[in-house]
N, C-alpha and C. Protein backbone atom coordinates (compact mmCIF):
# COMPACT_ATOMS: atom_id res chain seq x y z
N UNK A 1 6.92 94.52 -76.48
CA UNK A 1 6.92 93.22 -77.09
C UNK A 1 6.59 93.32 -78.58
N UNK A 2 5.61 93.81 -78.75
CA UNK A 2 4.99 94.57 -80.72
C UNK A 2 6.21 94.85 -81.37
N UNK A 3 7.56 95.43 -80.67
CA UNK A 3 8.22 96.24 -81.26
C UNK A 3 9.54 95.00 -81.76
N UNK A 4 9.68 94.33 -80.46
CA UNK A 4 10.62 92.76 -80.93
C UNK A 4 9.49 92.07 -82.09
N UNK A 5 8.50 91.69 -81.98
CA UNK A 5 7.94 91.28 -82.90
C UNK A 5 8.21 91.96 -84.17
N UNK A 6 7.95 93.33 -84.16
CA UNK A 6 8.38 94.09 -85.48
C UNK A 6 9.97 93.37 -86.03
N UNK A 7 10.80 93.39 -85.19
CA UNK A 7 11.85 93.26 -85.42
C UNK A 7 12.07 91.90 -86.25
N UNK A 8 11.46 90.25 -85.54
CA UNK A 8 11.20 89.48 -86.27
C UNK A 8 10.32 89.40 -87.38
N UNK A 9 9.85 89.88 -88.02
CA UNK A 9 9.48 89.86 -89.24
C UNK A 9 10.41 90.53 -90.10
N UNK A 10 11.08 91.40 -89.68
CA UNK A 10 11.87 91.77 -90.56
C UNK A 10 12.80 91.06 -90.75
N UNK A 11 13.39 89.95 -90.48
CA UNK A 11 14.48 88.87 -90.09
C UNK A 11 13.65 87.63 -90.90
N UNK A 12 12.68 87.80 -91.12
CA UNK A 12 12.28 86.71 -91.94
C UNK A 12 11.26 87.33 -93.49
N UNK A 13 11.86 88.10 -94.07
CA UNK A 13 11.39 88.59 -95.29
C UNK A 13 11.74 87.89 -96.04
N UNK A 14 10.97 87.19 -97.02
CA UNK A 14 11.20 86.33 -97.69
C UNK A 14 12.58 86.61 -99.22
N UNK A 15 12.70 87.73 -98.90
CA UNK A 15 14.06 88.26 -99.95
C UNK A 15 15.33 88.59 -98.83
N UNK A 16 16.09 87.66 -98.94
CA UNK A 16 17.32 87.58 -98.01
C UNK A 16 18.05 89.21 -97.93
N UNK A 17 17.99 90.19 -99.41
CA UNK A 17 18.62 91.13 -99.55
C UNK A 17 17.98 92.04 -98.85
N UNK A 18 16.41 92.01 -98.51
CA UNK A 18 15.58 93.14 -97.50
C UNK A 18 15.92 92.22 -95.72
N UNK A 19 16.37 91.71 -95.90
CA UNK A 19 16.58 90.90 -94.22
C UNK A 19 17.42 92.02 -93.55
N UNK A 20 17.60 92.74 -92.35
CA UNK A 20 18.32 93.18 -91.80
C UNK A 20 19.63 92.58 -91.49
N UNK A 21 20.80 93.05 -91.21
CA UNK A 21 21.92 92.32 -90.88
C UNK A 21 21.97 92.37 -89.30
N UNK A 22 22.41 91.24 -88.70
CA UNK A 22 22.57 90.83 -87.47
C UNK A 22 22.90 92.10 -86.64
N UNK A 23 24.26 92.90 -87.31
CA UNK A 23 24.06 94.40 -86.07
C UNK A 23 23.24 94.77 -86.67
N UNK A 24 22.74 94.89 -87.46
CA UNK A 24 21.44 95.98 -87.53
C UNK A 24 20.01 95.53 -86.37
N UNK A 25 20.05 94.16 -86.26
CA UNK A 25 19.30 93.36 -85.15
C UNK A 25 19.35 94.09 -84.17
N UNK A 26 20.74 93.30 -83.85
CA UNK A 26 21.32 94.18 -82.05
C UNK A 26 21.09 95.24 -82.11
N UNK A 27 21.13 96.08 -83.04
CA UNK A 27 21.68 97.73 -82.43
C UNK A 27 19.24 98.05 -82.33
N UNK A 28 18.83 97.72 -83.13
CA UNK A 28 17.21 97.59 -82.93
C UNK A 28 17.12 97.29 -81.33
N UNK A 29 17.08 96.17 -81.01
CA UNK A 29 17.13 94.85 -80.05
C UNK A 29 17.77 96.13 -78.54
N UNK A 30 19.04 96.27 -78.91
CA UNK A 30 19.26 97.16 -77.62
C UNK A 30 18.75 98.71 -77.98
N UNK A 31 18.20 99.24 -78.72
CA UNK A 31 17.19 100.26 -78.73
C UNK A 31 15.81 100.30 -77.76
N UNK A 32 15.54 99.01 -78.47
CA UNK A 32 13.99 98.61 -77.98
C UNK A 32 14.32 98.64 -76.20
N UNK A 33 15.35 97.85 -75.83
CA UNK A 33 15.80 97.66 -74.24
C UNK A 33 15.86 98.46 -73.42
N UNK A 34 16.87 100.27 -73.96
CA UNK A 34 16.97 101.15 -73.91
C UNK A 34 15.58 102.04 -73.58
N UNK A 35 14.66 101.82 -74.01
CA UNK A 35 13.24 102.60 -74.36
C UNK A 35 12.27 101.97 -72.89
N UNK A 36 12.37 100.83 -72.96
CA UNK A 36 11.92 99.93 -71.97
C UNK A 36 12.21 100.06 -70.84
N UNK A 37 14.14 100.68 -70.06
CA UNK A 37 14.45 100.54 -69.24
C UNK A 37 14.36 102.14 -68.50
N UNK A 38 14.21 102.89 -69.60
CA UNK A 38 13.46 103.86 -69.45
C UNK A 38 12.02 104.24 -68.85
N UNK A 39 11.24 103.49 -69.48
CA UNK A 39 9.86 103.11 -69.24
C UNK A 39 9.74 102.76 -67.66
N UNK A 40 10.27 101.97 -67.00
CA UNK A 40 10.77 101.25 -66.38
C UNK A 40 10.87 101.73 -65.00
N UNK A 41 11.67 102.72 -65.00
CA UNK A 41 12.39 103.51 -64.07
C UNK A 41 11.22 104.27 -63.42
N UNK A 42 11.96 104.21 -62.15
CA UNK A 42 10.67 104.52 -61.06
C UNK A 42 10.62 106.21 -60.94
N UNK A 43 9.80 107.06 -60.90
CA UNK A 43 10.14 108.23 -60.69
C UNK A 43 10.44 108.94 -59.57
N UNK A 44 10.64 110.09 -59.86
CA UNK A 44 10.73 110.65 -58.45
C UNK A 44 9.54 111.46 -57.98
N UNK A 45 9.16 111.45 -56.95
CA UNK A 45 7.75 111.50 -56.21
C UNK A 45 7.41 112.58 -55.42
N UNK A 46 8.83 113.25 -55.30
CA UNK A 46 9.16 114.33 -54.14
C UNK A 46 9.64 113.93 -52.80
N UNK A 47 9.36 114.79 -52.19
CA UNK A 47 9.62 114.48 -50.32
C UNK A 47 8.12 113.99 -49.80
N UNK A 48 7.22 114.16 -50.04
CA UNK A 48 6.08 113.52 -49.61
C UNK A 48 6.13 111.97 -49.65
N UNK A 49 6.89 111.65 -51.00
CA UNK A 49 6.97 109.96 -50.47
C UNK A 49 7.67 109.18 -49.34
N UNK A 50 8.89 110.05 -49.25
CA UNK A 50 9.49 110.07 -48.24
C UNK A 50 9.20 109.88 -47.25
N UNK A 51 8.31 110.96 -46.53
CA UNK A 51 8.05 111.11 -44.79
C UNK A 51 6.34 110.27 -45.33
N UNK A 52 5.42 110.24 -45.85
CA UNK A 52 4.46 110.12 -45.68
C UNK A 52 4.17 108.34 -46.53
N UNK A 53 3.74 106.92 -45.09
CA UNK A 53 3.98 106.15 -46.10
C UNK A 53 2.93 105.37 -46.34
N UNK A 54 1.55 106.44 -46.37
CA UNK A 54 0.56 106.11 -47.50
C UNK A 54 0.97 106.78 -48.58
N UNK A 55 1.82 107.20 -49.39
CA UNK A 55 2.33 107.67 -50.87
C UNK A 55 2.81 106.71 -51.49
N UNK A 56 3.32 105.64 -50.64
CA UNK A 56 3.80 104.83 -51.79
C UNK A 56 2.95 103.60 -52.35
N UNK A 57 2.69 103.81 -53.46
CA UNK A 57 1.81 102.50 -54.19
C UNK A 57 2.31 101.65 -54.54
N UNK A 58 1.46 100.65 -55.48
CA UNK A 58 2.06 99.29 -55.62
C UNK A 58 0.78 98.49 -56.75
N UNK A 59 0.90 98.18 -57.50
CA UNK A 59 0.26 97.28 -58.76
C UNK A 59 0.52 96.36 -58.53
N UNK A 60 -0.01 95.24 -59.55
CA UNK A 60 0.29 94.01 -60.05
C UNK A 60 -0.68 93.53 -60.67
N UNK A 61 -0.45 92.82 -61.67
CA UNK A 61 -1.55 92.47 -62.76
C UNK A 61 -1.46 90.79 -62.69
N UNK A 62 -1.82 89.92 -63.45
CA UNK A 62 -1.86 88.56 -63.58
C UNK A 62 -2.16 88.06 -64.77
N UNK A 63 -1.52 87.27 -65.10
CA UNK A 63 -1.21 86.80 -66.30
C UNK A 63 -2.50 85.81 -66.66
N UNK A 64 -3.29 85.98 -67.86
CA UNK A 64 -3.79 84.67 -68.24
C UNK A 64 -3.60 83.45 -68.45
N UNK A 65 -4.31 82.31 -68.55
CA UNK A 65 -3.32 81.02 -68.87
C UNK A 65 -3.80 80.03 -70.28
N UNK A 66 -4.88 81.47 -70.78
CA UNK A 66 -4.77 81.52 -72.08
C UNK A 66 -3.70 81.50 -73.38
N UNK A 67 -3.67 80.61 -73.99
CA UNK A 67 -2.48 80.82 -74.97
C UNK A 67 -2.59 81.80 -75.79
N UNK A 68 -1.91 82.84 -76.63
CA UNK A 68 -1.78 83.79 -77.36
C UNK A 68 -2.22 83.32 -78.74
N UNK A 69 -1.51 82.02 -78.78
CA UNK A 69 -1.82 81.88 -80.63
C UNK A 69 -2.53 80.08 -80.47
N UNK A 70 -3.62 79.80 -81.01
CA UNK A 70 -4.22 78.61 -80.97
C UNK A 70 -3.75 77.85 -82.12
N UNK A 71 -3.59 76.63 -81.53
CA UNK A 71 -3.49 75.14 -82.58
C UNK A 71 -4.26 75.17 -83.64
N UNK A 72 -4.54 74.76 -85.01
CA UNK A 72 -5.84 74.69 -85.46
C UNK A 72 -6.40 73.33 -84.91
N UNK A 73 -7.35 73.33 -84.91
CA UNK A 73 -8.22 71.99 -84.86
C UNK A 73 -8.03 70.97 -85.97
């Protein structure tokens, strides 16, 4: 997410001539996706995950319902 963020700021530099151009966006944009879907990808575990099925785990986290960026007062 830091890294799309990176990306918007650069899209809003206040000198139009340092702004990236739209493919230059995309081709960032599906980089970042690329890296992610990578990230992503489940590994391989061996044959123990296989036959044995206490090996396979499982996460999950939960979201706050805190907002990220506050109103001012």
């Amino acid at each position: 997410m830091l890294q799309v963020l990176g990306v918007a700021v650069l899209c809003v530099n206040p000198s139009p001539e340092e702004r990236p151009t739209m493919k230059d966006v995309i081709a960032m944009l599906k980089e970042i996706r690329h890296e992610n879907e990578d990230f992503e990808k489940p590994k391989y575990r061996g044959k123990e995950a296989a036959t044995n099925p206490k090996a396979d785990h499982s996460s999950s986290f939960s979201r706050s319902s805190e907002p990220l960026i506050r109103s001012p007062s």
